[in-house]
C-alpha atoms as a PDB file:
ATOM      1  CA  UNK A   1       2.309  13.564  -1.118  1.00  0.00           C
ATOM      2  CA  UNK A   2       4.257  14.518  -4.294  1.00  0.00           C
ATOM      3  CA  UNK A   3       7.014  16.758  -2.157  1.00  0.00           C
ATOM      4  CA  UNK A   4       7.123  14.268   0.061  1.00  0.00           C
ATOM      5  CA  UNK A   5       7.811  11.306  -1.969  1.00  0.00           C
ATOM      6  CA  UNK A   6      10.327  13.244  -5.004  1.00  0.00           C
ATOM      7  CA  UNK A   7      12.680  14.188  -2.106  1.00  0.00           C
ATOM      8  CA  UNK A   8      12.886  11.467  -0.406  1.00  0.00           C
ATOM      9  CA  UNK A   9      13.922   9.685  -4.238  1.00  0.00           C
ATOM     10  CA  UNK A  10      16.047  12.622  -4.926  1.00  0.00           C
ATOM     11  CA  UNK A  11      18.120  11.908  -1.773  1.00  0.00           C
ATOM     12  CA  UNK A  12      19.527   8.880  -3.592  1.00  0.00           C
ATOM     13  CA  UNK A  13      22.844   9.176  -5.455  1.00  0.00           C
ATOM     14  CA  UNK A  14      23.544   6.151  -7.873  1.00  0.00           C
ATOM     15  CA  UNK A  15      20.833   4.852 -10.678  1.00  0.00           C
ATOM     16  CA  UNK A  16      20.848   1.558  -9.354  1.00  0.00           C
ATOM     17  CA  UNK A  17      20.347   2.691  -5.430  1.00  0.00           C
ATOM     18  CA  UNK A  18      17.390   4.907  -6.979  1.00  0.00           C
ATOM     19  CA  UNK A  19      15.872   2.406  -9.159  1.00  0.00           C
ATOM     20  CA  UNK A  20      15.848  -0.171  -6.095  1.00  0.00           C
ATOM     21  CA  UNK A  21      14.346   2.708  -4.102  1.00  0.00           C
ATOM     22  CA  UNK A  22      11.494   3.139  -6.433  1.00  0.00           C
ATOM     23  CA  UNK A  23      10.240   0.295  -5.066  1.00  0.00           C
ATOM     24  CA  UNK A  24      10.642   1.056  -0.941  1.00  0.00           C
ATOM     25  CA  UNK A  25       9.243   4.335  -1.362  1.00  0.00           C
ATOM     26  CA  UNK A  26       6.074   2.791  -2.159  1.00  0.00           C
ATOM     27  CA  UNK A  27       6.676  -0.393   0.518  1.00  0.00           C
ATOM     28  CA  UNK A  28       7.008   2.698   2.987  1.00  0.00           C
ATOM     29  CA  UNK A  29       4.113   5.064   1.710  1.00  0.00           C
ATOM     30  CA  UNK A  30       1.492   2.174   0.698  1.00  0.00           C
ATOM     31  CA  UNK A  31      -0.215   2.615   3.718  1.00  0.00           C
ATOM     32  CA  UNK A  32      -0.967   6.737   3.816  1.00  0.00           C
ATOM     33  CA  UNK A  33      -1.387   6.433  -0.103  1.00  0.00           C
ATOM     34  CA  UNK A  34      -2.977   4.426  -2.723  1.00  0.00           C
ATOM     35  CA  UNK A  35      -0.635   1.708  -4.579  1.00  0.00           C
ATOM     36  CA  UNK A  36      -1.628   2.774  -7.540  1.00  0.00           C
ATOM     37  CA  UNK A  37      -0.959   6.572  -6.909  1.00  0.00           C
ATOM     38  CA  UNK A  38       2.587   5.693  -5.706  1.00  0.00           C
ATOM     39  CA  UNK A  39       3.036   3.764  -8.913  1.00  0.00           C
ATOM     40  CA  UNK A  40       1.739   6.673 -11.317  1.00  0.00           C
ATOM     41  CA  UNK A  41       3.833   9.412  -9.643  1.00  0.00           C
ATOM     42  CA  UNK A  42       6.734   7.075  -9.482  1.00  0.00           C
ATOM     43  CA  UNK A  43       6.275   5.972 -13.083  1.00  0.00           C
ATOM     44  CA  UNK A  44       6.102   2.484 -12.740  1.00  0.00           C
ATOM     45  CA  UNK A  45       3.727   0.099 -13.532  1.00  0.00           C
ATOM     46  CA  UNK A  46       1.504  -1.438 -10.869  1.00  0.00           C
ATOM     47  CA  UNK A  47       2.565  -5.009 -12.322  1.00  0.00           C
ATOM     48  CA  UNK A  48       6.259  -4.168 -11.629  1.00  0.00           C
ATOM     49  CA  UNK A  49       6.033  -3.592  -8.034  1.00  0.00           C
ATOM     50  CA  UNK A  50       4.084  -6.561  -7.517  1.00  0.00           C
ATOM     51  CA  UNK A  51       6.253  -8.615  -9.347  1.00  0.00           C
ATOM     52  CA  UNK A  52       8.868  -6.964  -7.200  1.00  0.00           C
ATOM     53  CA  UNK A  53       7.239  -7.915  -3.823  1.00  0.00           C
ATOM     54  CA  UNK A  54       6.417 -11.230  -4.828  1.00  0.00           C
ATOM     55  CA  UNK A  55       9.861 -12.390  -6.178  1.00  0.00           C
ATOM     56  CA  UNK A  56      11.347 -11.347  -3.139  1.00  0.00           C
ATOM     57  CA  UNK A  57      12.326  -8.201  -3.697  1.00  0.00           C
ATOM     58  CA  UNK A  58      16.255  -8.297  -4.851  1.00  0.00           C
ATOM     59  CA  UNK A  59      15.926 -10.475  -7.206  1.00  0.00           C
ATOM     60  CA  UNK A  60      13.963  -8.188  -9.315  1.00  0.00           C
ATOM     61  CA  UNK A  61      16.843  -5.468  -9.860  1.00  0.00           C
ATOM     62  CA  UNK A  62      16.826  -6.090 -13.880  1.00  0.00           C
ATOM     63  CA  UNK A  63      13.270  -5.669 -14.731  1.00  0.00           C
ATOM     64  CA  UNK A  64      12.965  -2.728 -12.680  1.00  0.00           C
ATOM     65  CA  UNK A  65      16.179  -1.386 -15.197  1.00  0.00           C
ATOM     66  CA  UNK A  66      14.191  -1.904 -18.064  1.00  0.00           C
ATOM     67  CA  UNK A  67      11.093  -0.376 -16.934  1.00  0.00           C
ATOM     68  CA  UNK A  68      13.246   2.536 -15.945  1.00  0.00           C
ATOM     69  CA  UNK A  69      14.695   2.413 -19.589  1.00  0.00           C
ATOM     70  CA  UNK A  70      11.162   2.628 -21.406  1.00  0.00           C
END
């Protein structure tokens, strides 16, 4: 899962394509592994993605930046 996941983020070239990214690795992966998991490995918090899904998605860019930040 790990392998899997990293390179797929690594592929990504700018901060802001990879911090947006974050969060459709996990809408891709959510079904093979456990939200929570994704959200660990990914270090993010399980509130931030489903902030994330339920504001639409886009419109969550800056709070993903500051969880990135911490």
């Amino acid at each position: 899962m790990e392998n899997e996941i990293i390179k797929k983020f690594n592929e990504m070239r700018e901060k802001k394509e990879k911090i947006n990214y974050i969060y459709k690795i996990i809408e891709e992966f959510k079904y093979k592994y456990s939200i929570s998991d994704l959200c660990k490995l990914l270090k993010i918090t399980r509130l931030s993605y489903y902030r994330w899904v339920s504001n639409g998605k886009k419109n969550y860019l800056i709070k993903i930046e500051i969880d990135m930040a911490k």
